[in-house]
PDB file of N, CA and C in Angstrom:
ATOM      1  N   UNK A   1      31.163  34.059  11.945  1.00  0.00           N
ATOM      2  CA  UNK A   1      32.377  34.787  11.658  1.00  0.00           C
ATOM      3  C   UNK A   1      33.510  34.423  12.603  1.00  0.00           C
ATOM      4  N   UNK A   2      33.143  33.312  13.731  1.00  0.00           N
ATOM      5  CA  UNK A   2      34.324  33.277  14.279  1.00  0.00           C
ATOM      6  C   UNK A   2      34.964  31.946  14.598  1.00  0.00           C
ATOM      7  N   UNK A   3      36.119  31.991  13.768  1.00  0.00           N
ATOM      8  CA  UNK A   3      36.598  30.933  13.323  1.00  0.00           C
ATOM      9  C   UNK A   3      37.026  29.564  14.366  1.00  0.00           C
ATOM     10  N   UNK A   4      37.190  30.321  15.523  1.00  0.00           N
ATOM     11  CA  UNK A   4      37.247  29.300  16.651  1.00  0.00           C
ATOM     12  C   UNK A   4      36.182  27.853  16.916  1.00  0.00           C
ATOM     13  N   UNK A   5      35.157  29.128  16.897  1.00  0.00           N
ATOM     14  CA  UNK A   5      33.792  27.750  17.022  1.00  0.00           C
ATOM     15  C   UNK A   5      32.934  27.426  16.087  1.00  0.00           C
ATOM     16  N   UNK A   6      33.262  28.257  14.546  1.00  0.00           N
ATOM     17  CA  UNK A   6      32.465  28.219  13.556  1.00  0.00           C
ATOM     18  C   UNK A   6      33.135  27.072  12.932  1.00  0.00           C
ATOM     19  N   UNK A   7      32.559  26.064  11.781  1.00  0.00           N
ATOM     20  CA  UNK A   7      33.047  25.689  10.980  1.00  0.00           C
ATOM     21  C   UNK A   7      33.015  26.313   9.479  1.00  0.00           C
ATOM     22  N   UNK A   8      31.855  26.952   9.592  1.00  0.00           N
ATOM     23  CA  UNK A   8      31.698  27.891   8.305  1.00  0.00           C
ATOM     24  C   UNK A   8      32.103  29.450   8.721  1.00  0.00           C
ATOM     25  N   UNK A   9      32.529  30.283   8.304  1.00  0.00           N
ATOM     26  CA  UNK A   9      32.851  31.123   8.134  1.00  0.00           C
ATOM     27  C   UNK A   9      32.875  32.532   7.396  1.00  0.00           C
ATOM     28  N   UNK A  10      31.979  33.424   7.250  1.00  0.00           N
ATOM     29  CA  UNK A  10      31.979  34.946   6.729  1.00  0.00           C
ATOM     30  C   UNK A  10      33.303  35.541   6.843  1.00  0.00           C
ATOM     31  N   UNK A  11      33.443  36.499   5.849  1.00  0.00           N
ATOM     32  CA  UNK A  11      34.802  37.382   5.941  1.00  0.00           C
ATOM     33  C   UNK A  11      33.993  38.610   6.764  1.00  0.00           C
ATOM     34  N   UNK A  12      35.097  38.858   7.435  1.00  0.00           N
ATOM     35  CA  UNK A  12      34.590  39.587   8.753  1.00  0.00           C
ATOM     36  C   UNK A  12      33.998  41.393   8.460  1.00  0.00           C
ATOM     37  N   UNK A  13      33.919  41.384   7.355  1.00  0.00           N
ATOM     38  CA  UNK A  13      33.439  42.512   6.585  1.00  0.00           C
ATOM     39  C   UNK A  13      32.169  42.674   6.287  1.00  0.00           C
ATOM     40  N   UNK A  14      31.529  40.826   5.795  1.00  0.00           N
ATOM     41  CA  UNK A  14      30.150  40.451   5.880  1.00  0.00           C
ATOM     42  C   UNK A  14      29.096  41.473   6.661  1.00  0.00           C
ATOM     43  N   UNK A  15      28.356  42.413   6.056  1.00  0.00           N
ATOM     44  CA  UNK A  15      27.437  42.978   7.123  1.00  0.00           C
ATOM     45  C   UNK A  15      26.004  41.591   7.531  1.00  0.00           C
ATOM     46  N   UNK A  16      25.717  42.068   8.487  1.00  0.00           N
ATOM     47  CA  UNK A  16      24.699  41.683   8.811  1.00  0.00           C
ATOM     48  C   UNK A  16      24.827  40.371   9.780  1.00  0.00           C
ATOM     49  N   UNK A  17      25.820  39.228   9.094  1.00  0.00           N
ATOM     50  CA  UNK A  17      26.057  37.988   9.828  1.00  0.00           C
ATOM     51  C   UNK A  17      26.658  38.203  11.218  1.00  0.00           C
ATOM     52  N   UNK A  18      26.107  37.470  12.250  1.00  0.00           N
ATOM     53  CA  UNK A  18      27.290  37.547  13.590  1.00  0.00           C
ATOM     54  C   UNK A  18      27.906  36.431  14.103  1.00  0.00           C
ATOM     55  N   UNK A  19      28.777  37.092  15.174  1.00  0.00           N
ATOM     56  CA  UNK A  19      30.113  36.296  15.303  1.00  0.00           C
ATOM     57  C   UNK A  19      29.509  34.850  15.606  1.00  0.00           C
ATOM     58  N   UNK A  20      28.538  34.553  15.887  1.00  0.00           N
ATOM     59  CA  UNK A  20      27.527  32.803  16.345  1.00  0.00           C
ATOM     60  C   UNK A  20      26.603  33.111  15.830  1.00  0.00           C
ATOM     61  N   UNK A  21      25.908  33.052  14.811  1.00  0.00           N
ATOM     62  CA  UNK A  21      24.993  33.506  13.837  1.00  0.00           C
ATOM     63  C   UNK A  21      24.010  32.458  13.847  1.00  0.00           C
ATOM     64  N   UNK A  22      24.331  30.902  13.597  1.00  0.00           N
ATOM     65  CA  UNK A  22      23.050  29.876  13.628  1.00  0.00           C
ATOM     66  C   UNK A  22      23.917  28.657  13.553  1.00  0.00           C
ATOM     67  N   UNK A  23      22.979  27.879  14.610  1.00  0.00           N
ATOM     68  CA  UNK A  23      23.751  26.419  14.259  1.00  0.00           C
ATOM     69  C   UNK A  23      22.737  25.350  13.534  1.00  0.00           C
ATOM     70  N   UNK A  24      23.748  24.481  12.265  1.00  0.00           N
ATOM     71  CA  UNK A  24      22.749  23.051  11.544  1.00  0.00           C
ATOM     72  C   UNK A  24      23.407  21.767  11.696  1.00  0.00           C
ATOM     73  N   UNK A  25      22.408  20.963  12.514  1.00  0.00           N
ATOM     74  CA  UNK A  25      23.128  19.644  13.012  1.00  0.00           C
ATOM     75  C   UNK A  25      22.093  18.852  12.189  1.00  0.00           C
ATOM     76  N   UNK A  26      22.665  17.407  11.645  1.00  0.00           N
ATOM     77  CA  UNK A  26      21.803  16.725  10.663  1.00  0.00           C
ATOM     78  C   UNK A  26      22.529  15.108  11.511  1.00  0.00           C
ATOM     79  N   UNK A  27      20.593  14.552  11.930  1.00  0.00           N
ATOM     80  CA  UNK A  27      20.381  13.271  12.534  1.00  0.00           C
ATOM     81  C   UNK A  27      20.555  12.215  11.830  1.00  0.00           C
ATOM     82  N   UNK A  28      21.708  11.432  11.282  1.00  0.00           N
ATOM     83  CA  UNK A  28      21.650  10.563  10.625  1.00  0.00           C
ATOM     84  C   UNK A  28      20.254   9.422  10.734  1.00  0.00           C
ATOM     85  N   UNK A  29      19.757   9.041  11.984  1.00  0.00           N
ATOM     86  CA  UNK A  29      18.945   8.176  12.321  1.00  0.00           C
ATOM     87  C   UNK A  29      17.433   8.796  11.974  1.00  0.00           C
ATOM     88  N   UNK A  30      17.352   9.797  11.874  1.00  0.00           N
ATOM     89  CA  UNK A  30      15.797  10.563  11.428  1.00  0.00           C
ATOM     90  C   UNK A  30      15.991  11.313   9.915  1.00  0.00           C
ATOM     91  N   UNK A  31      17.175  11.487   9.609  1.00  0.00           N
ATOM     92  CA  UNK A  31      17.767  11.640   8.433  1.00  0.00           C
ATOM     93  C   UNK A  31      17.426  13.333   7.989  1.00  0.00           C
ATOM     94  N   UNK A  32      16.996  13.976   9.370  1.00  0.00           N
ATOM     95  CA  UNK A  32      17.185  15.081   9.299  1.00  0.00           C
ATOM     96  C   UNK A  32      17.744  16.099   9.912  1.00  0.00           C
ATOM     97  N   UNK A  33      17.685  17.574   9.253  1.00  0.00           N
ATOM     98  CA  UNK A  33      18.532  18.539   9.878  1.00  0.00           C
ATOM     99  C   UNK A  33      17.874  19.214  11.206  1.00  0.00           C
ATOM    100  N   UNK A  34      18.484  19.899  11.751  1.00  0.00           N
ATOM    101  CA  UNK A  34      17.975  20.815  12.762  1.00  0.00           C
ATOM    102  C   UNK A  34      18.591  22.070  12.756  1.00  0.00           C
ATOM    103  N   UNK A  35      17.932  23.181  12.737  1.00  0.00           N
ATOM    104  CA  UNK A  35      18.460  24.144  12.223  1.00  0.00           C
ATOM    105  C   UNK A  35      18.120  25.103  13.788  1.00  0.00           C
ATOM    106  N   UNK A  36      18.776  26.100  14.292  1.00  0.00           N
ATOM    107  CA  UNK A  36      18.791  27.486  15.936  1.00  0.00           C
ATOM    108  C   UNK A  36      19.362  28.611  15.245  1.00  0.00           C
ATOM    109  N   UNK A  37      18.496  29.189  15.116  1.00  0.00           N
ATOM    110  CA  UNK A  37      18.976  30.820  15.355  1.00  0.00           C
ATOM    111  C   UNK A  37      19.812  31.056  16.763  1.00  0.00           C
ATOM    112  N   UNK A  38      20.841  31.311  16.903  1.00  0.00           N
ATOM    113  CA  UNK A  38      21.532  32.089  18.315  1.00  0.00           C
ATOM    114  C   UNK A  38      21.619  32.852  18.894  1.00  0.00           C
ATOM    115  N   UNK A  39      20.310  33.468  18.352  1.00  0.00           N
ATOM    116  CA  UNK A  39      20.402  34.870  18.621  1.00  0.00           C
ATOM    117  C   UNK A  39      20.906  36.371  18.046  1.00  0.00           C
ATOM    118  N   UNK A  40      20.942  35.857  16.277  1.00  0.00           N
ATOM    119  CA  UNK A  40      21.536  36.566  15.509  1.00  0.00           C
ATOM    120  C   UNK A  40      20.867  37.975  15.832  1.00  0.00           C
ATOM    121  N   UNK A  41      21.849  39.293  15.113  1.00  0.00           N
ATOM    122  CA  UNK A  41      21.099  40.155  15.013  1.00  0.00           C
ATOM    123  C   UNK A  41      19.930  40.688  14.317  1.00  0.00           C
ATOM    124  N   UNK A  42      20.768  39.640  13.039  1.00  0.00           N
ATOM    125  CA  UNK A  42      19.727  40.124  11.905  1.00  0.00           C
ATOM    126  C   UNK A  42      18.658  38.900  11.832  1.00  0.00           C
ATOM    127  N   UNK A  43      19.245  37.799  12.359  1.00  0.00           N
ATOM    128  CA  UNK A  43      18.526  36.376  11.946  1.00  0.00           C
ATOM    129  C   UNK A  43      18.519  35.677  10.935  1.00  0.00           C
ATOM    130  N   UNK A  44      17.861  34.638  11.058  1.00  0.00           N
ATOM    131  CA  UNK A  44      17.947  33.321  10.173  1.00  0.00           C
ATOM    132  C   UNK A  44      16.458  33.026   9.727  1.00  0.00           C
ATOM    133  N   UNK A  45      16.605  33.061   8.754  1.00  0.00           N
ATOM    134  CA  UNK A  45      15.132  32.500   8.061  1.00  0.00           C
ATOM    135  C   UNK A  45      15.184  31.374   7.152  1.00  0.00           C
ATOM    136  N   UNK A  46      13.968  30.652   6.960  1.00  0.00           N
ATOM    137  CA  UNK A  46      13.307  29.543   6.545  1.00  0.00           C
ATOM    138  C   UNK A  46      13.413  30.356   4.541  1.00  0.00           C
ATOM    139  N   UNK A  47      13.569  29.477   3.668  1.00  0.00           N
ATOM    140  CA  UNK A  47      13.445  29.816   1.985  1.00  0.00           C
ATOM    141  C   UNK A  47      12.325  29.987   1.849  1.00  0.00           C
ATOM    142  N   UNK A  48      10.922  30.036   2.898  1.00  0.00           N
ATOM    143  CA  UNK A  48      10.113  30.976   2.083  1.00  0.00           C
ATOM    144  C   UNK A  48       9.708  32.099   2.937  1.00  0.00           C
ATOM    145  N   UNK A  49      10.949  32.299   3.941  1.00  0.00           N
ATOM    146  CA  UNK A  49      10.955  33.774   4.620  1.00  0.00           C
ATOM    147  C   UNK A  49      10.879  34.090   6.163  1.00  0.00           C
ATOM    148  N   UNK A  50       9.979  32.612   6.337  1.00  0.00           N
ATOM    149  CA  UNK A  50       9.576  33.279   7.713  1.00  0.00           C
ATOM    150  C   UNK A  50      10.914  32.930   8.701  1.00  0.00           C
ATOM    151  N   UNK A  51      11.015  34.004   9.985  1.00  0.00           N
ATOM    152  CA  UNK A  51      12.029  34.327  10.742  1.00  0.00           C
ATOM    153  C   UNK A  51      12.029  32.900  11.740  1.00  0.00           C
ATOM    154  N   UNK A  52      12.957  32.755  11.706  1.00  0.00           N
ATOM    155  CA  UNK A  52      13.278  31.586  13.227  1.00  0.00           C
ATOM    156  C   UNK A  52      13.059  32.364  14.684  1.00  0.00           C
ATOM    157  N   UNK A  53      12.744  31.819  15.454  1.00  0.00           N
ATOM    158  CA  UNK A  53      12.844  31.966  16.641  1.00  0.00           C
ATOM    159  C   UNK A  53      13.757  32.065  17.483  1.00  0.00           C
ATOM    160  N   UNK A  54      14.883  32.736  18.007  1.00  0.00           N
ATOM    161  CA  UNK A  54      16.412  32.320  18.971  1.00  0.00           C
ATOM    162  C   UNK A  54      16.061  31.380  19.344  1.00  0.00           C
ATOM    163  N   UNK A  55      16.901  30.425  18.980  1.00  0.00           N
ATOM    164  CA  UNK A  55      17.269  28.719  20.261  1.00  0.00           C
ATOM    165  C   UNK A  55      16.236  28.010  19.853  1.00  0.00           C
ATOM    166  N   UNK A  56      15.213  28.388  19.226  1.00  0.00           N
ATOM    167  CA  UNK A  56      14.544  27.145  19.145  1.00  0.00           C
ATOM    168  C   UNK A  56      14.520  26.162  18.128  1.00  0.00           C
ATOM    169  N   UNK A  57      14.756  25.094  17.494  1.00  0.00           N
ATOM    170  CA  UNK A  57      15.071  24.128  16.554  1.00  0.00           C
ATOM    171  C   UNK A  57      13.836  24.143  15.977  1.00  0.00           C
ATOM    172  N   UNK A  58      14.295  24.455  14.442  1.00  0.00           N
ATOM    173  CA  UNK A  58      13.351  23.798  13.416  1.00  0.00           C
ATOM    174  C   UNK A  58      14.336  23.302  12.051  1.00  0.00           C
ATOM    175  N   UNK A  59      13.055  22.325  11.976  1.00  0.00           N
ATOM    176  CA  UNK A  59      13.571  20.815  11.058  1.00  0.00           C
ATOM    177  C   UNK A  59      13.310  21.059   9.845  1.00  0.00           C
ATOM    178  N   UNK A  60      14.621  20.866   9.381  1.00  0.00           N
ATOM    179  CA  UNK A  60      14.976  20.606   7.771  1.00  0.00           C
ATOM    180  C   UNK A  60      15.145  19.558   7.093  1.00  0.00           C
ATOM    181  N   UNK A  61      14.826  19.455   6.110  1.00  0.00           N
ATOM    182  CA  UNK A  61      14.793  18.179   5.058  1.00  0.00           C
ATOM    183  C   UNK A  61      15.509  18.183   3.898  1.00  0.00           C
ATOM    184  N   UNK A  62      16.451  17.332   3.110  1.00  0.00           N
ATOM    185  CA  UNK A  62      16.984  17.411   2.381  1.00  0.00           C
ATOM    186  C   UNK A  62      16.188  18.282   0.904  1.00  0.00           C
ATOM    187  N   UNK A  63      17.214  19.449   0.205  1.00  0.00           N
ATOM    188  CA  UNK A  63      16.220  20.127  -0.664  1.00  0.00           C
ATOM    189  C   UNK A  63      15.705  21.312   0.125  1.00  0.00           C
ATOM    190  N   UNK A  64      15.394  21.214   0.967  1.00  0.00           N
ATOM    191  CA  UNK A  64      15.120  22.627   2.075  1.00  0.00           C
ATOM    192  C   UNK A  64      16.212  24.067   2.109  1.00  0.00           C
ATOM    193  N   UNK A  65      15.939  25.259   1.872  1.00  0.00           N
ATOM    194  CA  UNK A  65      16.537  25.894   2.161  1.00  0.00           C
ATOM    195  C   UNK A  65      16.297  27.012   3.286  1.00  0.00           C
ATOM    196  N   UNK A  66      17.716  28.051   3.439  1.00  0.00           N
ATOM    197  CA  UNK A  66      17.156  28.542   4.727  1.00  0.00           C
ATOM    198  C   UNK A  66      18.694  29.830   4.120  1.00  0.00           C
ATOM    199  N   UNK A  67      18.346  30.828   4.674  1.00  0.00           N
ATOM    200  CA  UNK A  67      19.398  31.870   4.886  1.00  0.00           C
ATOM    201  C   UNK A  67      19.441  32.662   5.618  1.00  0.00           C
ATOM    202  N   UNK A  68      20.710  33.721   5.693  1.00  0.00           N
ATOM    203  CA  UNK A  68      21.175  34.410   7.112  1.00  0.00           C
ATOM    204  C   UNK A  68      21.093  35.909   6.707  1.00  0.00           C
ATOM    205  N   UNK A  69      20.226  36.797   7.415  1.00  0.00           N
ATOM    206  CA  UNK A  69      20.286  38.440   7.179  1.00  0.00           C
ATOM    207  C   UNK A  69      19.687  38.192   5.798  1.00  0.00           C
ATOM    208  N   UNK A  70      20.174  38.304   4.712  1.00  0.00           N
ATOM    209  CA  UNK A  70      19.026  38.476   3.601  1.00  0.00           C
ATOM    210  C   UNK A  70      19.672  37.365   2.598  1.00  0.00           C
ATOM    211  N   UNK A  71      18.789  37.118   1.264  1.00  0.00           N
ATOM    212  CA  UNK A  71      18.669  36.151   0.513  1.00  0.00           C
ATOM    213  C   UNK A  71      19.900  36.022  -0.209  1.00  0.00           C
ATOM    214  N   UNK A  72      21.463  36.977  -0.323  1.00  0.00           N
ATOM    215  CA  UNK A  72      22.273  36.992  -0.633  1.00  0.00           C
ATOM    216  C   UNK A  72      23.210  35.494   0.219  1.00  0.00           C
ATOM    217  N   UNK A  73      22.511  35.237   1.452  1.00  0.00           N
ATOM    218  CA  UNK A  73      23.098  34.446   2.035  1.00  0.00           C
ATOM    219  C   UNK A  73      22.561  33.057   2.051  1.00  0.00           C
ATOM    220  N   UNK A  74      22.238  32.513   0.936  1.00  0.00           N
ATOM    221  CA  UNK A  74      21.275  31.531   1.244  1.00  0.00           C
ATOM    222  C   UNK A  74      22.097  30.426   0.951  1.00  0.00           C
ATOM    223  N   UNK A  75      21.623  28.838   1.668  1.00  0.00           N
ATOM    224  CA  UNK A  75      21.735  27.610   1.586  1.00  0.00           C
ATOM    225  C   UNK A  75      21.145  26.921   1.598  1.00  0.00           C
ATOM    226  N   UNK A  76      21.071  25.160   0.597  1.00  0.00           N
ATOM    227  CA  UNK A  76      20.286  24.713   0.368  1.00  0.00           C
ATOM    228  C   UNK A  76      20.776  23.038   1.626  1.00  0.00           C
ATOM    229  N   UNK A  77      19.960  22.150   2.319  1.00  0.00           N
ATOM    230  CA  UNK A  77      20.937  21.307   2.775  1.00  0.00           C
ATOM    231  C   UNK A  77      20.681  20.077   2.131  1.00  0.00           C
ATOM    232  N   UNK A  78      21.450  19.499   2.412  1.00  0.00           N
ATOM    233  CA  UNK A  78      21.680  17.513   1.042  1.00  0.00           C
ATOM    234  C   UNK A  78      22.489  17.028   2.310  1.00  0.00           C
ATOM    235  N   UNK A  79      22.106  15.936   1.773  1.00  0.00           N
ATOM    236  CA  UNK A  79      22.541  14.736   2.500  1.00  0.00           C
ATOM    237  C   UNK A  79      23.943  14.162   2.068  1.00  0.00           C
ATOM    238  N   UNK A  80      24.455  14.700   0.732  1.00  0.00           N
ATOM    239  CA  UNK A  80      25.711  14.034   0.037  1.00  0.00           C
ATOM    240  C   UNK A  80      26.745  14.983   0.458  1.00  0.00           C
TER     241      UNK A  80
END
């Protein structure tokens, strides 16, 4: 939600999401993503549910999904 250091962005009304909610960096050379919870309140989960860990990186693959606070928030990641 906060537009300074986010590139994506919630309208600040969004329940559940926070202001540094999760970061996804994608390795061109391994050709995959890496996905951190930051410590959300509500958290970040994996598309078939299970909760991330704060700070710790887990790897995504193109076709993989993952969402924030509940399934209303979901994303899928691609390479295009």
């Amino acid at each position: 939600r906060d537009p300074s250091s986010c590139d994506f962005v919630f309208p600040s009304n969004t329940q559940g999401i926070s202001r540094n909610h999760c970061k996804l960096q994608f390795n061109p050379q391994t050709q995959m993503f890496v996905l951190y919870d930051l410590g959300s309140s509500y958290g970040t989960f994996l598309g078939n549910g299970q909760k991330l860990t704060a700070n710790v990186a887990e790897k995504l693959y193109a076709g993989d999904t993952f969402y924030l606070c509940d399934t209303n928030n979901r994303f899928a990641v691609t390479k295009e």
